[in-house]
Protein backbone atom coordinates (compact mmCIF):
# COMPACT_ATOMS: atom_id res chain seq x y z
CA UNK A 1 8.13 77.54 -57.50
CA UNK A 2 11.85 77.95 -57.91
CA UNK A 3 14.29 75.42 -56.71
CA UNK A 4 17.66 77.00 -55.18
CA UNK A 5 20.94 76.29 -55.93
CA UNK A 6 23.52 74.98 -53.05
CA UNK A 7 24.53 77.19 -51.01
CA UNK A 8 26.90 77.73 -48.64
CA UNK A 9 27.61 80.93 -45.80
CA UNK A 10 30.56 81.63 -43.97
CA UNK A 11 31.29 84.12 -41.28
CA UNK A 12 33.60 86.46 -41.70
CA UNK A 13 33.36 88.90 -38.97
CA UNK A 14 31.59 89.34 -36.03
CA UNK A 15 30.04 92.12 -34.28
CA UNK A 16 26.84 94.26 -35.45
CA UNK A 17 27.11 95.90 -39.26
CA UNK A 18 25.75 99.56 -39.59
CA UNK A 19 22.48 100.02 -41.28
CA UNK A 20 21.56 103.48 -43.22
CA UNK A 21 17.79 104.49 -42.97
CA UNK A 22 16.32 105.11 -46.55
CA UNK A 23 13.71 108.27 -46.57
CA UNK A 24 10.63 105.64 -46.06
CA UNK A 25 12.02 104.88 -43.23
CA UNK A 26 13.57 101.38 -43.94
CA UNK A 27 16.83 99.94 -43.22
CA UNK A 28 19.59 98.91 -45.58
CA UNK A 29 22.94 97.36 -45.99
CA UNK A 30 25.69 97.05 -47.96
CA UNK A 31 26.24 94.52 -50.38
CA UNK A 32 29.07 92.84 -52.15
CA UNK A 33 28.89 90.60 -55.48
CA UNK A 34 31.12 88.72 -56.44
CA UNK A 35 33.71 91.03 -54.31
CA UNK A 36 32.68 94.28 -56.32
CA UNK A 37 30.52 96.99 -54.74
CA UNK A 38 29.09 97.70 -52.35
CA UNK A 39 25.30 98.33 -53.30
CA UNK A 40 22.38 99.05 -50.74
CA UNK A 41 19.81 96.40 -50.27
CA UNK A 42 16.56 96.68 -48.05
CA UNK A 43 16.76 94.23 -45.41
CA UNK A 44 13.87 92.69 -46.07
CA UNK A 45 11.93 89.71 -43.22
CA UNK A 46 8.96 89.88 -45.80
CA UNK A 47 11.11 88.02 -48.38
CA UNK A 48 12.04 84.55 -48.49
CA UNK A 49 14.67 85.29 -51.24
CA UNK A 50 16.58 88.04 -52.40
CA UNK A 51 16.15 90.10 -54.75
CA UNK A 52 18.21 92.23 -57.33
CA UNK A 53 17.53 95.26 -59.61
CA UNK A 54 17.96 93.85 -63.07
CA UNK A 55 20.03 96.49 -64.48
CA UNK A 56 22.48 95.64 -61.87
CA UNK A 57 21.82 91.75 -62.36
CA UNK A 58 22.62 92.51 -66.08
CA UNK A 59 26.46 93.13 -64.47
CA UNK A 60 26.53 89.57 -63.25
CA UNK A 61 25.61 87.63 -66.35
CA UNK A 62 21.86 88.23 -66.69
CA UNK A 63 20.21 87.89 -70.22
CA UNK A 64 16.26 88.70 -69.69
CA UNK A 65 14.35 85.79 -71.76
CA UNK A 66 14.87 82.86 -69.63
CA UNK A 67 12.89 80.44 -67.61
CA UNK A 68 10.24 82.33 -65.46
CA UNK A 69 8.90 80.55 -61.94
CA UNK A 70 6.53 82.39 -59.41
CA UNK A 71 7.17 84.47 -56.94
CA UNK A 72 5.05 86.32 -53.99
CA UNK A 73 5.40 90.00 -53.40
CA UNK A 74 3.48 92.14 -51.27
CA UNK A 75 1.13 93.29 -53.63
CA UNK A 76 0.34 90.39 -56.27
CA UNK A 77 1.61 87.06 -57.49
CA UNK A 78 3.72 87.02 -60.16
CA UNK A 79 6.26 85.19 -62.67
CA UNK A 80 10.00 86.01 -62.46
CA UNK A 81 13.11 85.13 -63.91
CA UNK A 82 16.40 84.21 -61.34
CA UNK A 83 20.01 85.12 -62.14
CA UNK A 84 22.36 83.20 -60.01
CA UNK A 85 25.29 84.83 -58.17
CA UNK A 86 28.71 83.16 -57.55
CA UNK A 87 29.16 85.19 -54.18
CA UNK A 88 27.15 87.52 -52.41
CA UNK A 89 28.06 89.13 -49.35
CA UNK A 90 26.38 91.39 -46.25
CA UNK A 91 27.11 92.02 -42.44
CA UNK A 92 29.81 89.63 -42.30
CA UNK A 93 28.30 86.76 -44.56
CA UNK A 94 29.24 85.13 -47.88
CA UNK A 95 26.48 82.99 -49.33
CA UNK A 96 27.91 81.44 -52.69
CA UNK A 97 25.90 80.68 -55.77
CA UNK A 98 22.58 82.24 -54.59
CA UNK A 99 19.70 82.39 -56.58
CA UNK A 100 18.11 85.79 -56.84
CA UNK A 101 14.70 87.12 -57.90
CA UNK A 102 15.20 89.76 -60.86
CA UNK A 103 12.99 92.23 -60.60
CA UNK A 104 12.39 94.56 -63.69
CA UNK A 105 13.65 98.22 -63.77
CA UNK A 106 14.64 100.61 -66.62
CA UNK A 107 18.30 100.59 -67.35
CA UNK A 108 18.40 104.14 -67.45
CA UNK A 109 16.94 104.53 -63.91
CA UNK A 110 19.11 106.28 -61.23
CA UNK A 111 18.74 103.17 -58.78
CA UNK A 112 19.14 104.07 -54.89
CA UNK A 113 18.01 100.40 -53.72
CA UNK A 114 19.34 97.36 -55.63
CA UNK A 115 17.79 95.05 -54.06
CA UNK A 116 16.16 93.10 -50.90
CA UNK A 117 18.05 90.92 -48.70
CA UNK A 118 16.05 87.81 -48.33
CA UNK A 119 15.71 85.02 -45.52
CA UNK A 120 18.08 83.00 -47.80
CA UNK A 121 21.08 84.95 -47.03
CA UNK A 122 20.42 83.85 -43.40
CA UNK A 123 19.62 80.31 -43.75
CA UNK A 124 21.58 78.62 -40.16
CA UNK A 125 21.86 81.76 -38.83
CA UNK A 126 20.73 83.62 -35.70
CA UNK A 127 20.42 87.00 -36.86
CA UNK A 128 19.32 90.39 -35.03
CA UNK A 129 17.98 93.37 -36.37
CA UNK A 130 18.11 96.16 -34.16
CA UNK A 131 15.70 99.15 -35.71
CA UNK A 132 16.09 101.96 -32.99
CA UNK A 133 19.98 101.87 -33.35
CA UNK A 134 20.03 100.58 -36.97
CA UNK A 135 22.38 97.61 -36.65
CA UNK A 136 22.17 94.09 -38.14
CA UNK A 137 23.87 91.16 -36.19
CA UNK A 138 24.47 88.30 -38.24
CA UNK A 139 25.91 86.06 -34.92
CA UNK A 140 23.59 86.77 -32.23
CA UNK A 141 22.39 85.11 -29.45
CA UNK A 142 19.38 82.96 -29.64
CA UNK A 143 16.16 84.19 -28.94
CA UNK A 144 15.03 85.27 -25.13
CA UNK A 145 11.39 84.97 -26.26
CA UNK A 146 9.54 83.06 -28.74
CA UNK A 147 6.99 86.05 -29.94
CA UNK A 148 6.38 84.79 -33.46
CA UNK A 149 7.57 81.79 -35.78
CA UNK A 150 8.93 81.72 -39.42
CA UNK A 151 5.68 81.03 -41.80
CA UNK A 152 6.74 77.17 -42.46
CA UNK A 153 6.08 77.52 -46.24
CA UNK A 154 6.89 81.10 -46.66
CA UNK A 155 9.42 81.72 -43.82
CA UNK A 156 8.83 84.99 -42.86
CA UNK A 157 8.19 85.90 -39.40
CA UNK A 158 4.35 85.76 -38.09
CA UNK A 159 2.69 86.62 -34.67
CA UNK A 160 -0.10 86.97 -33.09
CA UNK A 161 -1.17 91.30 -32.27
CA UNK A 162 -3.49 92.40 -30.49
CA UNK A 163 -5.37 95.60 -30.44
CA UNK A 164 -7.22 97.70 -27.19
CA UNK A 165 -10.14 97.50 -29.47
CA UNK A 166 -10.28 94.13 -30.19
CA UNK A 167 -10.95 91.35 -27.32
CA UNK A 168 -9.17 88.30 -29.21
CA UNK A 169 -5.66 88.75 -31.36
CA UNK A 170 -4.82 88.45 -34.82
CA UNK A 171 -2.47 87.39 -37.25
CA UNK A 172 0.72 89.68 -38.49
CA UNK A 173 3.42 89.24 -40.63
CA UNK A 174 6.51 91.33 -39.24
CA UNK A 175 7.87 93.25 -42.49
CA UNK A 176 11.18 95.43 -42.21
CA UNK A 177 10.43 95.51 -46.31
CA UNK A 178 7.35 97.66 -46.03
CA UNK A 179 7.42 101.06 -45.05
CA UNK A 180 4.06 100.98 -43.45
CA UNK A 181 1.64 98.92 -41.64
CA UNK A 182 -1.05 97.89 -43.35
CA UNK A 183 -4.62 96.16 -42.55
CA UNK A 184 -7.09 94.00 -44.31
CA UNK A 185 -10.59 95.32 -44.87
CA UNK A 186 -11.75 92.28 -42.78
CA UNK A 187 -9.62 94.11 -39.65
CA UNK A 188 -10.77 97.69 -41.11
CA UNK A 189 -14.47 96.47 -40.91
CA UNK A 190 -13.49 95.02 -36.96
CA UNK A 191 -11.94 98.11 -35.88
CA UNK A 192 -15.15 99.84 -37.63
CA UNK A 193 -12.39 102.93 -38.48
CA UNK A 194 -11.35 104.62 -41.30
CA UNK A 195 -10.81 108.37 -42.62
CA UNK A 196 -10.21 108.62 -46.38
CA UNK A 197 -7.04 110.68 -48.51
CA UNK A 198 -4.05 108.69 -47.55
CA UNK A 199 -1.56 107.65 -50.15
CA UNK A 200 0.67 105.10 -49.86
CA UNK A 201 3.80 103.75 -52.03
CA UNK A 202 3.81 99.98 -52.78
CA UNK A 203 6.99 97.83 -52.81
CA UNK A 204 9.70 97.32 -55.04
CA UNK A 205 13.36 96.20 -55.00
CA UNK A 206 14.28 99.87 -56.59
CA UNK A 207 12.91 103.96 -55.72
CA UNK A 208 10.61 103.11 -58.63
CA UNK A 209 7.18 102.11 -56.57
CA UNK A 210 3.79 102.99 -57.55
CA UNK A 211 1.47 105.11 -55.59
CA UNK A 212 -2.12 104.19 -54.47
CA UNK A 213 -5.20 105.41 -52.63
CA UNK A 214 -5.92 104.22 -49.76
CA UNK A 215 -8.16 104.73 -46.43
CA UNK A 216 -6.26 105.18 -43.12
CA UNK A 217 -6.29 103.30 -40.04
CA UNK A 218 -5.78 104.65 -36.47
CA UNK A 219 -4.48 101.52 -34.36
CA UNK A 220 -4.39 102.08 -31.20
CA UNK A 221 -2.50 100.29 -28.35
CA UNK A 222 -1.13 97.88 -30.59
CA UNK A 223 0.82 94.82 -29.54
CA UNK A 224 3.25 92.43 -30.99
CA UNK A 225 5.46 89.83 -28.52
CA UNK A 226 7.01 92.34 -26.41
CA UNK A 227 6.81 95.24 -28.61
CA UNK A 228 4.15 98.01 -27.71
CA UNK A 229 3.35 100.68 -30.55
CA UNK A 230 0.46 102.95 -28.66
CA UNK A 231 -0.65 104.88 -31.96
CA UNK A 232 0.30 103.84 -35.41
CA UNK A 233 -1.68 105.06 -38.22
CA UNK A 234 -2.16 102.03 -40.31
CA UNK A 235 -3.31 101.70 -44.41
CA UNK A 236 -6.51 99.27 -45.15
CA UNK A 237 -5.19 97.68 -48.01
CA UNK A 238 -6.06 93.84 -49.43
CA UNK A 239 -2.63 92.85 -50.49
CA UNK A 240 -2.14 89.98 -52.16
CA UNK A 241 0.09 88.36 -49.25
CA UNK A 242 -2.91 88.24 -47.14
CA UNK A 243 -4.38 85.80 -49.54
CA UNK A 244 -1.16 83.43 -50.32
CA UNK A 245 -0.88 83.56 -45.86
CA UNK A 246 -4.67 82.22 -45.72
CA UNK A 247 -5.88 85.19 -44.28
CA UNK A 248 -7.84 86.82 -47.45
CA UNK A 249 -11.06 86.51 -45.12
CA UNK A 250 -9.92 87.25 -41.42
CA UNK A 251 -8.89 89.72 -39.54
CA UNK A 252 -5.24 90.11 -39.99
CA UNK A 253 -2.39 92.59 -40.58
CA UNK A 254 1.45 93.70 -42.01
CA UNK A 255 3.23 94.98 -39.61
CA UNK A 256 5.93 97.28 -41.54
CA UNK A 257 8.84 100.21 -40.49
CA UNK A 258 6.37 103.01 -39.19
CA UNK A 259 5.54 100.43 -36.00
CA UNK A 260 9.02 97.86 -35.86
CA UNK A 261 11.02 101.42 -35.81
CA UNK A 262 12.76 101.21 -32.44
CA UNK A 263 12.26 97.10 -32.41
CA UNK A 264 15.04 94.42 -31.99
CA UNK A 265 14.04 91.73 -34.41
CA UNK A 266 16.00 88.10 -33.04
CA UNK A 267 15.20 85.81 -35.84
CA UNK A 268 16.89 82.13 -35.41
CA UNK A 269 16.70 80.59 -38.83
CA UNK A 270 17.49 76.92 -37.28
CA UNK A 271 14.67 76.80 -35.25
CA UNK A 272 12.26 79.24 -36.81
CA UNK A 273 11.76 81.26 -33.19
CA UNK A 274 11.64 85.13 -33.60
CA UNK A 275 11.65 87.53 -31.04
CA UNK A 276 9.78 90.79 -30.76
CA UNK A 277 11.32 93.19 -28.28
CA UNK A 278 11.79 97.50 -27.75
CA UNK A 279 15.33 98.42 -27.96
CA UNK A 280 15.56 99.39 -24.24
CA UNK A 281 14.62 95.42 -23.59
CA UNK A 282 11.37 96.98 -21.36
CA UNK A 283 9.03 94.63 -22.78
CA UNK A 284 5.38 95.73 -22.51
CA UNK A 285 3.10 94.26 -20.06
């Protein structure tokens, strides 16, 4: 696994940045390297480090054919190289020499995502993401609630859901870097539904994302923290991240865009507390 660099954030502005809303339905922001830019990056509580397209890492000193160390993605398990930037910043941040994940993309390709913005941008900070009004706070206010807790070893956000079909909860991972929710087959057996002929896109840093078949899942009265999504229709899908979370064999579940759409995400990155809450603060009973 890759060791980071030092690195050091300042604030330098306060008050919410403006998200745009890509056509999956995710939320990015702008980016500056090294001062030049800006570039739209995926906000991304899935990833544990960021992540740049490589033919815009090739702008910042990149030469492919270096050391490789592994890194987790949705999907699969793989071996990366890094490309270290002197400054990066977003929604009021600076983060010097940060180590980012290259991921590989044709230099030719008309790129409309550069990248995913990763927990490490956030390290110290109390940030909030705010989905229904599409706003990223970088100097909120700690947590009301503690609805989930950064994964100690992976530190993205994880909670328990439950379903109005199930009578005990399971495990999610809250992803704003997946444009869907998606279930295990051990859930998909539990919830004994499925209708076939959905497709789905997998991730990637860049528009380039390949499609796969997949069963659908109709979750119904689904809850996560204070956040109440009556009707979400979900893709059964083994991931890989199910397996590096230690839930290849149980019930469990991603919760991505299509549900977290109108959710205010309040992740403390000191304390590893995250709150789950509507926009309207109504919490669900």
């Amino acid at each position: 696994m890759m060791v980071l660099a030092a690195v050091l954030a300042l604030t330098l502005q306060t008050g919410p940045a403006a998200l745009e809303r890509t056509e999956d339905g995710r939320l990015s922001v702008d980016v500056k390297i090294e001062g030049r830019g800006p570039w739209p990056f995926i906000v991304d509580t899935g990833a544990s480090h960021t992540a740049i397209a490589e033919p815009l890492a090739v702008e910042f000193g990149f030469t492919p054919g270096g050391d490789l160390s592994e890194v987790q993605t949705l999907t699969e398990q793989i071996r990366s190289e890094r490309v270290t930037l002197e400054q990066v910043s977003a929604a009021g941040v600076t983060v010097g020499f940060l180590e980012a994940v290259v991921v590989a993309a044709p230099s030719d390709l008309e790129l409309r995502i550069f990248g995913l913005l990763g927990a490490d941008v956030f390290a110290g900070r109390i940030v909030r993401l705010d989905g229904a009004n599409a706003r990223l706070d970088t100097n909120a206010p700690r947590p009301a609630f503690e609805d989930a807790r950064l994964h100690e070893q992976r530190n993205v956000p994880v909670a328990r859901a439950t379903l109005s079909r199930l009578s005990d909860s399971v495990p999610v991972m809250i992803d704003t870097g997946s444009a869907r929710t998606i279930v295990n087959t051990a859930l998909q057996r539990r919830l004994r539904a499925a209708s076939p002929g959905l497709r789905y896109s997998v991730g990637s840093a860049t528009r380039l994302a390949r499609e796969e078949d997949a069963e659908a899942v109709r979750l119904r009265g689904l809850r996560a923290g204070g956040l109440c999504a009556r009707n979400i229709v979900a893709v059964a899908a083994d991931v890989d991240v199910f397996r590096a979370l230690g839930w290849a064999n149980r019930p469990a579940m991603i919760m991505g865009m299509d549900a977290l759409h109108d959710a205010v995400l309040t992740i403390d990155h000191r304390t590893g507390a995250v709150e789950i809450s509507p926009a309207d603060g109504a919490r669900c009973g």
